[in-house]
N, C-alpha and C. Protein backbone atom coordinates (compact mmCIF):
# COMPACT_ATOMS: atom_id res chain seq x y z
N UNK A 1 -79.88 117.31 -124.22
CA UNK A 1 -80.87 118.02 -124.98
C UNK A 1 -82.19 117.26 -124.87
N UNK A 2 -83.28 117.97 -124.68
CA UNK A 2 -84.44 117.16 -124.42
C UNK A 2 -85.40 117.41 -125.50
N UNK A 3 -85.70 116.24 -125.51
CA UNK A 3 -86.73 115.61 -127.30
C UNK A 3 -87.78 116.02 -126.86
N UNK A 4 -88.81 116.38 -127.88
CA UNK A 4 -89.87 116.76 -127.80
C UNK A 4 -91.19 115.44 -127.31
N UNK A 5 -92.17 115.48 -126.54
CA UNK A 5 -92.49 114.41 -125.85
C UNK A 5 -92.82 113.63 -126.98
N UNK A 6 -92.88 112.28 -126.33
CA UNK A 6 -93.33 111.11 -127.45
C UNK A 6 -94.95 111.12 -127.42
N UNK A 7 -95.16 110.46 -129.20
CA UNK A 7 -97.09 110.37 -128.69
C UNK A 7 -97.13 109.11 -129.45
N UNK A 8 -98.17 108.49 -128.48
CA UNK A 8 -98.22 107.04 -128.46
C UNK A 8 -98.13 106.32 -127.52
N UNK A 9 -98.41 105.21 -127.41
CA UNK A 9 -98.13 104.42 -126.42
C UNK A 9 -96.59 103.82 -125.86
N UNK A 10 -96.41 104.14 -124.49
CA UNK A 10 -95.32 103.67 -124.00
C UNK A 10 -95.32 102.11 -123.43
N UNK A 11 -94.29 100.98 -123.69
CA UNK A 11 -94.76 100.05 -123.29
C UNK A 11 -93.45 99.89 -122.37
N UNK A 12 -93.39 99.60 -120.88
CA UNK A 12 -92.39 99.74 -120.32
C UNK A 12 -92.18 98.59 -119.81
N UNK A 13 -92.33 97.41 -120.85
CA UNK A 13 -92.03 95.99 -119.98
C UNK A 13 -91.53 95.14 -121.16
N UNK A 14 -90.57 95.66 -122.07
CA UNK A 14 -89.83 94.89 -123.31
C UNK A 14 -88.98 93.99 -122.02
N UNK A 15 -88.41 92.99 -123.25
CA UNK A 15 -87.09 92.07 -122.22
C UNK A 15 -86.41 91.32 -123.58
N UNK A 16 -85.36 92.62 -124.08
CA UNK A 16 -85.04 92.12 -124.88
C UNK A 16 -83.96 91.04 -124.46
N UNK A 17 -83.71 89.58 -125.24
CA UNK A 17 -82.86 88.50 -124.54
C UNK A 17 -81.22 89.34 -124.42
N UNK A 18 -80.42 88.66 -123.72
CA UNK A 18 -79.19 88.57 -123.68
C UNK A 18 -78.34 87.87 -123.75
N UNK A 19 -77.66 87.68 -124.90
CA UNK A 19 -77.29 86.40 -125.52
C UNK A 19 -76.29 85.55 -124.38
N UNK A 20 -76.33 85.97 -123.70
CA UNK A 20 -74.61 85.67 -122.66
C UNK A 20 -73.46 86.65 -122.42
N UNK A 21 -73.22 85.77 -121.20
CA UNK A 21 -71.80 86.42 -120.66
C UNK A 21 -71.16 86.43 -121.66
N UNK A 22 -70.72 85.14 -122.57
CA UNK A 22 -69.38 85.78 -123.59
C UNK A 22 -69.78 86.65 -124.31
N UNK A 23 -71.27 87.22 -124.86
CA UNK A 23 -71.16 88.28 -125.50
C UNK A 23 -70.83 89.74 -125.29
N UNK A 24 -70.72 89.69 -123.69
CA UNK A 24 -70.18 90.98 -122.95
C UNK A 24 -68.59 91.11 -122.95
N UNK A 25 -67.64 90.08 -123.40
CA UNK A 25 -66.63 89.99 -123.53
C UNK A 25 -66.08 91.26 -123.90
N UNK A 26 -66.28 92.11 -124.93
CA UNK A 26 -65.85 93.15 -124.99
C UNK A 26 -66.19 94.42 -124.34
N UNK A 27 -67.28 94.47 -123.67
CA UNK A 27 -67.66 95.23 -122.65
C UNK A 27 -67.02 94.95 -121.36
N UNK A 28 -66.06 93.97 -121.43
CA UNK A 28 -65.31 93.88 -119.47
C UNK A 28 -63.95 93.90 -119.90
N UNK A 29 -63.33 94.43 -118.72
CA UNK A 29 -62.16 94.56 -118.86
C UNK A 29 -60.93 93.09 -118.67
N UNK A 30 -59.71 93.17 -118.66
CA UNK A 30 -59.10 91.81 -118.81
C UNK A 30 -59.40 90.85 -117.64
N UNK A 31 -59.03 91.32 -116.67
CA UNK A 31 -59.29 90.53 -115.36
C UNK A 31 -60.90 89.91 -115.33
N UNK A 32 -62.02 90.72 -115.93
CA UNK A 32 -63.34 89.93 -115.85
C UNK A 32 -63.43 89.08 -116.93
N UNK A 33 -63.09 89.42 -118.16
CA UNK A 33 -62.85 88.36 -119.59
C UNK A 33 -62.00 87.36 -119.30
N UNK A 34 -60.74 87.34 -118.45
CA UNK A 34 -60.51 85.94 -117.58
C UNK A 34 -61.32 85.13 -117.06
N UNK A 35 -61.96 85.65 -116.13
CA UNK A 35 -62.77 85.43 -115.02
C UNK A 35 -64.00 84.63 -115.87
N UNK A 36 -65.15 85.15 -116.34
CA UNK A 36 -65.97 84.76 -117.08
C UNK A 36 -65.01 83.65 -118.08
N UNK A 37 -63.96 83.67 -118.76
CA UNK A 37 -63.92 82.49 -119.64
C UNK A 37 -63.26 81.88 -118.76
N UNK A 38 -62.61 82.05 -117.82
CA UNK A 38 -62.48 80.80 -117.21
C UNK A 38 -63.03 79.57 -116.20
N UNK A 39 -64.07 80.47 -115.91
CA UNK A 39 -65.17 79.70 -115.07
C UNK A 39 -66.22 78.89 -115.85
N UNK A 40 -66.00 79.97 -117.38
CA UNK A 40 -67.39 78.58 -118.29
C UNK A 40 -68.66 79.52 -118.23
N UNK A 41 -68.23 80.64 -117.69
CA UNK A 41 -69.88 81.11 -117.44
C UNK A 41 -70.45 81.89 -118.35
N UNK A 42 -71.79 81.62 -119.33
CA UNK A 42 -72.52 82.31 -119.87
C UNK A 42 -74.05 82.57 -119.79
N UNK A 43 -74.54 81.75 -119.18
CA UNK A 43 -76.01 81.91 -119.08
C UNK A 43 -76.84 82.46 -117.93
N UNK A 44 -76.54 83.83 -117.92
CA UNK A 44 -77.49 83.92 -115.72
C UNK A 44 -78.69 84.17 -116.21
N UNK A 45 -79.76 83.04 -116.74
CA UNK A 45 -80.79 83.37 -117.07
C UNK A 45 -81.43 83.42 -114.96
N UNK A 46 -82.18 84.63 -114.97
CA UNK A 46 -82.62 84.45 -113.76
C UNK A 46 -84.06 82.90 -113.62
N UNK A 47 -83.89 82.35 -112.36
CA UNK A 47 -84.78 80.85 -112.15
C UNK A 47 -86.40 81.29 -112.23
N UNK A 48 -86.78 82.70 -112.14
CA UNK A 48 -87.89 82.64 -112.34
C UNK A 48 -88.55 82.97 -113.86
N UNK A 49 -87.96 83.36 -114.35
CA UNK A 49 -87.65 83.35 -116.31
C UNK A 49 -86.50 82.62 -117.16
N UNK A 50 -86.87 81.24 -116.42
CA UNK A 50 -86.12 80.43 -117.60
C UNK A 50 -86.22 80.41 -119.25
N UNK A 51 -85.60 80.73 -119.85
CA UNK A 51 -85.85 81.20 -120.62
C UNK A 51 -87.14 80.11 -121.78
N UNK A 52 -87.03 79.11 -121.46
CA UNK A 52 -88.41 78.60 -122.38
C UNK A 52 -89.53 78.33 -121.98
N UNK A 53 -89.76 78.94 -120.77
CA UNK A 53 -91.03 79.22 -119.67
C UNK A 53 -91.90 79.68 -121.11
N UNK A 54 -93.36 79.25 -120.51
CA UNK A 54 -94.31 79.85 -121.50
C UNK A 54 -94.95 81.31 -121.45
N UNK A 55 -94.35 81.99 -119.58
CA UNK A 55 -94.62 83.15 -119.32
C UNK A 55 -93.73 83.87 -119.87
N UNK A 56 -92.46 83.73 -120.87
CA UNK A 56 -91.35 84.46 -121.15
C UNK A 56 -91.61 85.33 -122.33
N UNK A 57 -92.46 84.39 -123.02
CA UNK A 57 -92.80 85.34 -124.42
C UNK A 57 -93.91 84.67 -125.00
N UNK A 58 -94.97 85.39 -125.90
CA UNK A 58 -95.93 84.80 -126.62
C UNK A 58 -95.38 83.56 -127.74
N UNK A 59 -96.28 82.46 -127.84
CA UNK A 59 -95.42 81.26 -128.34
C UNK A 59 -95.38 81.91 -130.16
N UNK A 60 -96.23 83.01 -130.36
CA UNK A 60 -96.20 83.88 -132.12
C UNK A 60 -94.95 84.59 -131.72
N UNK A 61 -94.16 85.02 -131.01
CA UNK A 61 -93.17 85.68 -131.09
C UNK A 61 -91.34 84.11 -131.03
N UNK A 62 -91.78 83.71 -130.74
CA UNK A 62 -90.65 82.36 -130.46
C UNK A 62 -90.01 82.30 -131.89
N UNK A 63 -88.98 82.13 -132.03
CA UNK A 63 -88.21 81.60 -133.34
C UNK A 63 -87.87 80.80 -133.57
N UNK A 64 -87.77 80.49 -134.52
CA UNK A 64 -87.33 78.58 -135.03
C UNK A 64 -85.76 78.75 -133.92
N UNK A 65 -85.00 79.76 -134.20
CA UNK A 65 -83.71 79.56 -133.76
C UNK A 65 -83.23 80.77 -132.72
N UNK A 66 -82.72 80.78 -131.91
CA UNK A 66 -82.31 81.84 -131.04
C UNK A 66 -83.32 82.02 -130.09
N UNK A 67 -83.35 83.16 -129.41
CA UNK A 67 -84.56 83.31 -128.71
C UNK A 67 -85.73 84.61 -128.33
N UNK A 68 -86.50 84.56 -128.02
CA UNK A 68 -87.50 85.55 -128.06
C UNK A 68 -87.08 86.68 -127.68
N UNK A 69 -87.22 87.81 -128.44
CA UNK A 69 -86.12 89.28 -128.42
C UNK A 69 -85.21 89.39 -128.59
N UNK A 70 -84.98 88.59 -129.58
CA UNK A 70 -83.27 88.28 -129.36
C UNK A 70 -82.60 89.38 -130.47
N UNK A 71 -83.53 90.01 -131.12
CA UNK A 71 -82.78 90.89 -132.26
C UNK A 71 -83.59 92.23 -131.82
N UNK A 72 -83.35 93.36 -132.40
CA UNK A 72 -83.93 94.41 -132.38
C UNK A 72 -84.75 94.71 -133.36
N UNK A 73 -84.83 94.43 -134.56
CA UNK A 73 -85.49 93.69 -135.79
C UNK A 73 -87.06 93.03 -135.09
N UNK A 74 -86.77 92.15 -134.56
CA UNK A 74 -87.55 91.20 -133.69
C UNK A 74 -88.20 92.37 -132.83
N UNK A 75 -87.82 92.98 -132.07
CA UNK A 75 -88.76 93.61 -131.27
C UNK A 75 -89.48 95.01 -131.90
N UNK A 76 -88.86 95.14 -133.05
CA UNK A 76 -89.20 95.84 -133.97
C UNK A 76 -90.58 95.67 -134.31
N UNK A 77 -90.70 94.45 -134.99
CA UNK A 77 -91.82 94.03 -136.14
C UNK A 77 -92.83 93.06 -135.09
N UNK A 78 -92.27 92.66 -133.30
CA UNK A 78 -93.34 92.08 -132.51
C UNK A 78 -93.92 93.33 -131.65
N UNK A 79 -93.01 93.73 -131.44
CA UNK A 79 -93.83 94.83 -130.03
C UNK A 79 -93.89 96.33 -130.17
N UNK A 80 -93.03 96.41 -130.83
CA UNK A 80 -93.07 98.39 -131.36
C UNK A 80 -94.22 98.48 -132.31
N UNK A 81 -93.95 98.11 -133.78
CA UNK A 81 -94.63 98.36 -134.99
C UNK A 81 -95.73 98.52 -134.53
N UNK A 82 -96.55 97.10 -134.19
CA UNK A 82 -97.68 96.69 -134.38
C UNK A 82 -99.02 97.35 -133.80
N UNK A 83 -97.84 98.21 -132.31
CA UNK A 83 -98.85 98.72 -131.39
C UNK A 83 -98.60 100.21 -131.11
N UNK A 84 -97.67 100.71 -132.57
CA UNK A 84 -97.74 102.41 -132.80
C UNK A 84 -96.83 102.31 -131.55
N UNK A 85 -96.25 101.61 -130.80
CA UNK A 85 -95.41 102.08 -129.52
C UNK A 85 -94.34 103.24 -129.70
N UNK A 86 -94.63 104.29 -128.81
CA UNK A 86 -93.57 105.60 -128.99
C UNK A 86 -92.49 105.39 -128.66
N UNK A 87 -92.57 104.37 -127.08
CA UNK A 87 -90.89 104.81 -126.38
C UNK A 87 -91.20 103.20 -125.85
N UNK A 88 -90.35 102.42 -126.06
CA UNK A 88 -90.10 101.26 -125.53
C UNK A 88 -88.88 100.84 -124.41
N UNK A 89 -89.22 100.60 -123.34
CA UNK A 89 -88.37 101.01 -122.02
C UNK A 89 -88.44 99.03 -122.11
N UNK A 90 -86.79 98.62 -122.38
CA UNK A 90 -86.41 97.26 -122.23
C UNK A 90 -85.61 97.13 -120.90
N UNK A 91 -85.84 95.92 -120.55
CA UNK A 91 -85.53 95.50 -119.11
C UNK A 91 -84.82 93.52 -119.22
N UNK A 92 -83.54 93.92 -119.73
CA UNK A 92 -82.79 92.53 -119.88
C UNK A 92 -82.94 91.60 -118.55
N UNK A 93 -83.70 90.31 -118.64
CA UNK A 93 -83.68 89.39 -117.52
C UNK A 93 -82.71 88.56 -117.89
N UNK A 94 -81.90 89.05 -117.17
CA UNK A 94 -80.00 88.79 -116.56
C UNK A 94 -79.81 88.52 -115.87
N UNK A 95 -78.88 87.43 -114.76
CA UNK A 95 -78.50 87.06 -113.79
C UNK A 95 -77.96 87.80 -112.65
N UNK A 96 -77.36 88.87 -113.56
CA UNK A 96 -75.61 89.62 -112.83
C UNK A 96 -76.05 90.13 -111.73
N UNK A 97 -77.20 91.01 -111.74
CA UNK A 97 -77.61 91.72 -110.11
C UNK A 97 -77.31 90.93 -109.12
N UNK A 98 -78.23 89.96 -109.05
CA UNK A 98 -78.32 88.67 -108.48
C UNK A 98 -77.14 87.76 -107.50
N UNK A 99 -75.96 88.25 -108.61
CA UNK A 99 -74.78 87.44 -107.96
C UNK A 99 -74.29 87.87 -106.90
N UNK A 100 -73.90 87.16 -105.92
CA UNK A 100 -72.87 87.38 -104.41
C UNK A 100 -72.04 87.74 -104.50
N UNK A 101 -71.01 87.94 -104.82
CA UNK A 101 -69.68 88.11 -105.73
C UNK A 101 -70.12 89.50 -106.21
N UNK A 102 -69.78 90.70 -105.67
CA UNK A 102 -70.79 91.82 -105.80
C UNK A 102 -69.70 92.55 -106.79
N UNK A 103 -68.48 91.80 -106.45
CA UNK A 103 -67.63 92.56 -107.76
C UNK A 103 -67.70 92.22 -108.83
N UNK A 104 -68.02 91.08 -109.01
CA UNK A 104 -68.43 90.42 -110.08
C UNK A 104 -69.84 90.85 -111.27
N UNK A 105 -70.74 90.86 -110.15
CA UNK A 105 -71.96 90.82 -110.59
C UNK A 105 -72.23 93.06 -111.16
N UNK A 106 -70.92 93.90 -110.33
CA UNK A 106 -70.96 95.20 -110.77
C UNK A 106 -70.29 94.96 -112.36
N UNK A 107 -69.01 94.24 -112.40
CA UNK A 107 -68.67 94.29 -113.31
C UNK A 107 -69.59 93.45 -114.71
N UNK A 108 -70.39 92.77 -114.70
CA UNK A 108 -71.13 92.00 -115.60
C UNK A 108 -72.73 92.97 -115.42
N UNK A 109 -72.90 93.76 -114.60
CA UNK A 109 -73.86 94.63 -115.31
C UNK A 109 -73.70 95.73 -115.62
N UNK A 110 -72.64 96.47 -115.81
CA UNK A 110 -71.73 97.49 -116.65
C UNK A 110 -71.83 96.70 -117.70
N UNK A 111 -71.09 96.05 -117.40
CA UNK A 111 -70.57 95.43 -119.19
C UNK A 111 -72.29 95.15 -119.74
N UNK A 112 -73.16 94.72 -119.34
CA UNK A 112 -74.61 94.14 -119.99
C UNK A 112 -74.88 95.99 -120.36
N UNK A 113 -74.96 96.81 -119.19
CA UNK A 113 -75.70 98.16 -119.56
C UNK A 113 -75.24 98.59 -120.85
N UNK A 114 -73.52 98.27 -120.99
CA UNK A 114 -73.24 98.89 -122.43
C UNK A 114 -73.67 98.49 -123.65
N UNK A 115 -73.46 96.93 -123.25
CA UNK A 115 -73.80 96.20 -124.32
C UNK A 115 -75.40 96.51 -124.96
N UNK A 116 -76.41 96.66 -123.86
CA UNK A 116 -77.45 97.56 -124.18
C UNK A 116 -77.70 98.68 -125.16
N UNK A 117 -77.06 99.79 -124.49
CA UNK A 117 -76.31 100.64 -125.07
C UNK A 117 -76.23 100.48 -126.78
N UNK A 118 -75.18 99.88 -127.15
CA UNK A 118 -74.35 99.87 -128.23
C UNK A 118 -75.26 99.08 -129.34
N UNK A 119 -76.11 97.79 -128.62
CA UNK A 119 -76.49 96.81 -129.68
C UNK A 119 -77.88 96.91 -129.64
N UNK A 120 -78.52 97.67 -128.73
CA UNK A 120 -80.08 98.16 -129.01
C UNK A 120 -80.46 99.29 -129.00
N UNK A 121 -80.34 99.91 -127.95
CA UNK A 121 -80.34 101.56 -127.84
C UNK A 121 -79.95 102.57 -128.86
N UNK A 122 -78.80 102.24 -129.50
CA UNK A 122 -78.26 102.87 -130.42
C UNK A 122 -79.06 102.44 -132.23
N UNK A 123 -80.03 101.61 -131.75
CA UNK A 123 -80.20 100.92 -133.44
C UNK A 123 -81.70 101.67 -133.48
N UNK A 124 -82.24 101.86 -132.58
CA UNK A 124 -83.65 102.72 -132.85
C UNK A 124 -84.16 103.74 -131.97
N UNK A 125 -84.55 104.84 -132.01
CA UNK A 125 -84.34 106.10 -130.92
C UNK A 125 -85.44 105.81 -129.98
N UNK A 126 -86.37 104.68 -130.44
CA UNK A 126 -87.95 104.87 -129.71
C UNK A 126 -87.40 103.87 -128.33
N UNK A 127 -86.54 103.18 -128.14
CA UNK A 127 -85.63 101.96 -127.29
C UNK A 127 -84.84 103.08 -125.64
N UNK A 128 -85.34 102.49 -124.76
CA UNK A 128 -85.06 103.44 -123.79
C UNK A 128 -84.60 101.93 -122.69
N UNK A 129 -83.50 101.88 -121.63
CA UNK A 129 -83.61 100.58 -121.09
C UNK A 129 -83.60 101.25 -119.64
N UNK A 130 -83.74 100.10 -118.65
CA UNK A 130 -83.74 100.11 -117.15
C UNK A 130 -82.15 99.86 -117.29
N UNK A 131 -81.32 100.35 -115.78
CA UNK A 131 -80.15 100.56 -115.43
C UNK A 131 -79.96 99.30 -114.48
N UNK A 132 -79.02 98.01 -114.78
CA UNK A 132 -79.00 96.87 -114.35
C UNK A 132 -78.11 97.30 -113.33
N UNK A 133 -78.01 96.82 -112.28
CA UNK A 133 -77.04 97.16 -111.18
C UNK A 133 -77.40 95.96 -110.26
N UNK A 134 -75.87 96.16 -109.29
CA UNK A 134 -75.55 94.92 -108.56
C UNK A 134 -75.61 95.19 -106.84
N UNK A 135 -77.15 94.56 -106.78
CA UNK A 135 -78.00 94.39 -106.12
C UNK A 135 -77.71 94.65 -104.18
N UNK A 136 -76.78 93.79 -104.42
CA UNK A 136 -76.19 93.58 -102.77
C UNK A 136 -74.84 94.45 -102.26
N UNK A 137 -74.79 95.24 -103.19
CA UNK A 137 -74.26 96.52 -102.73
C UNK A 137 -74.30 98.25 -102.75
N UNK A 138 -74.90 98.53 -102.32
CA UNK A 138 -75.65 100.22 -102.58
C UNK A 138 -74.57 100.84 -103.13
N UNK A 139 -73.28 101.02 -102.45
CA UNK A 139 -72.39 102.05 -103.16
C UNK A 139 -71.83 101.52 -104.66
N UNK A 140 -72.02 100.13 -105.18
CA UNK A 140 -71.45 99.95 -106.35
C UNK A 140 -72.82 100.08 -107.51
N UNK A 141 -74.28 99.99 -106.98
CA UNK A 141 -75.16 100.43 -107.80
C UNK A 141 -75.63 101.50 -108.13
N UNK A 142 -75.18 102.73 -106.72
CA UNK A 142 -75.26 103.79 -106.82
C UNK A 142 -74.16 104.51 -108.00
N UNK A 143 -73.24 103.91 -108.09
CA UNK A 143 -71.93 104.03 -109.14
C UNK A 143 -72.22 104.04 -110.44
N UNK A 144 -72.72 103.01 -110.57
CA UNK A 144 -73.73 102.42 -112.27
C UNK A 144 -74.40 103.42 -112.21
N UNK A 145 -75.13 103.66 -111.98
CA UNK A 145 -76.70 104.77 -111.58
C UNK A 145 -76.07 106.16 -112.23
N UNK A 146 -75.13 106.38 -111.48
CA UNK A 146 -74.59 107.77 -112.02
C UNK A 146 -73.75 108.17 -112.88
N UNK A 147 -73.06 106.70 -113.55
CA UNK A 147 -72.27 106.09 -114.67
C UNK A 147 -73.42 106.32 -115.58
N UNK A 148 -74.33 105.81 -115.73
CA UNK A 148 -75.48 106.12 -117.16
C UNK A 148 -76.71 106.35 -117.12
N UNK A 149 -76.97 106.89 -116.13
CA UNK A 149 -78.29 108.31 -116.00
C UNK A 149 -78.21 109.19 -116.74
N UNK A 150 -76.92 109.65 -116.98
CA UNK A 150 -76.83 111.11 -117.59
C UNK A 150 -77.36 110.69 -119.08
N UNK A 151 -77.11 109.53 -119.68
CA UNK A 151 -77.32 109.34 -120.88
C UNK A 151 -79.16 109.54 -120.85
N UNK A 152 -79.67 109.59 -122.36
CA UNK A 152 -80.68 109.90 -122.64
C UNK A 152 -81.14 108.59 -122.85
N UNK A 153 -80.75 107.23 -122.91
CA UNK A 153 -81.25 106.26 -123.04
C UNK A 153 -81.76 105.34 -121.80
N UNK A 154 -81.23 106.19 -120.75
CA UNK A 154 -81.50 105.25 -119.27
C UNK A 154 -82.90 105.81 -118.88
N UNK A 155 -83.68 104.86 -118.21
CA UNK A 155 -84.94 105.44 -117.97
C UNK A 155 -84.75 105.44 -116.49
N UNK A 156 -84.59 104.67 -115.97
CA UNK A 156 -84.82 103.63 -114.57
C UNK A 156 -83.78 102.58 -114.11
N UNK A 157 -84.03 102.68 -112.72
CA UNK A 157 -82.90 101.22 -112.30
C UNK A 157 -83.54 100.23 -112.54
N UNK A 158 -83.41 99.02 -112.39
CA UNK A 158 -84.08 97.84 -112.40
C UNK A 158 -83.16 97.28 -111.49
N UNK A 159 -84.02 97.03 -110.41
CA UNK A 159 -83.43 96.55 -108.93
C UNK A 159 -84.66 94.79 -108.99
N UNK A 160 -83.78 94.06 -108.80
CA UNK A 160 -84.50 92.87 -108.07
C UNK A 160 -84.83 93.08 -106.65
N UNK A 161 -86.24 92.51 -106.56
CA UNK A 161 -87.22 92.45 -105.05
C UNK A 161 -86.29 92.63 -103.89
N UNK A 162 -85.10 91.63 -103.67
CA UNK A 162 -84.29 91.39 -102.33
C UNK A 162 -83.71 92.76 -102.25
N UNK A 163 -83.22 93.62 -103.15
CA UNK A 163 -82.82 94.53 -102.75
C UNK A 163 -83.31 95.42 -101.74
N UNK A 164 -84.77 95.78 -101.86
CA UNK A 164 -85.18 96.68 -101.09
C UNK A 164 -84.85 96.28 -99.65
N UNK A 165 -84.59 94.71 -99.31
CA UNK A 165 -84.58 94.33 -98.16
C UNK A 165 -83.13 94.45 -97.34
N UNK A 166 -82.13 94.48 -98.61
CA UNK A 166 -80.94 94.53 -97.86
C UNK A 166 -80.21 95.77 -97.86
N UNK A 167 -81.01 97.00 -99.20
CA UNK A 167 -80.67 98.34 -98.66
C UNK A 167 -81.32 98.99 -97.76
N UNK A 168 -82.45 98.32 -97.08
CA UNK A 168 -83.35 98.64 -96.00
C UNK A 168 -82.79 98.55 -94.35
N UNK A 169 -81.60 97.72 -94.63
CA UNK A 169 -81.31 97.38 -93.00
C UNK A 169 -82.17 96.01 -92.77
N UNK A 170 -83.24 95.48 -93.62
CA UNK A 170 -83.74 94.38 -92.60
C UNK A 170 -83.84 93.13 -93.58
């Protein structure tokens, strides 16, 4: 069903945080909730947004504890409210695309898209996100893509740079 257009400003470059792999725990199935707890792995902050970079977030938005976007609350009262924003299109800087391990990295951005989904998308209607997918393989991002397009909350893929190069042939 299609909403009547938004008025206001669209800001299409939120990044709300992602607390970690273990918080996707319930978004993956058994074999990846192995996998992830048994390797130790929670943090794919990507190397060019470490997360306490000073380009990551304004140092008025930083919190004594946790981290910048880290609530929906938070992006509430920093980046929506303040600037009348209609439709806020978030874009989680996540590791999972990224990874080689292309089964891996499909299954940990499913599990992130839902988690999207469920713990932001669903808490305020003006919240719209990019579609995380795993990068170094076309037919498993094309999969995601058509897994939650249909929903009204997907705006866009969010493909990292290398991709274009290795679904390009060159």
């Amino acid at each position: 069903m299609l909403q009547s257009p938004a008025v206001g400003p669209i800001d299409v470059d939120l990044h709300p945080a992602l607390p970690g792999c273990m918080t996707l725990l319930p978004h993956l199935d058994a074999h990846w909730r192995e996998v992830i707890t048994g390797r130790g792995l929670d943090d794919l902050d990507l190397a060019l947004y470490p997360r306490g970079a000073p380009l990551t977030a304004r140092a008025d938005w930083r919190p004594a504890t946790g981290h910048p976007g880290g609530t929906v609350e938070a992006m509430r009262r920093e980046a929506l409210d303040p600037f009348g924003t209609a439709i806020g299109i978030c874009n989680p800087l996540f590791g999972a695309p990224a990874l080689h391990n292309v089964d891996l990295a499909a299954a940990l951005c499913r599990a992130a898209n839902d988690w999207m989904a469920a713990n932001w998308l669903d808490q305020d209607p003006r919240l719209r996100a990019g579609i995380l997918v795993p990068v170094e393989n076309p037919e498993l991002a094309v999969a995601e893509i058509e897994r939650r397009a249909p929903t009204a909350a997907s705006s866009r893929c969010c493909c990292l740079a290398p991709a274009r190069r290795c679904w390009a042939g060159g």
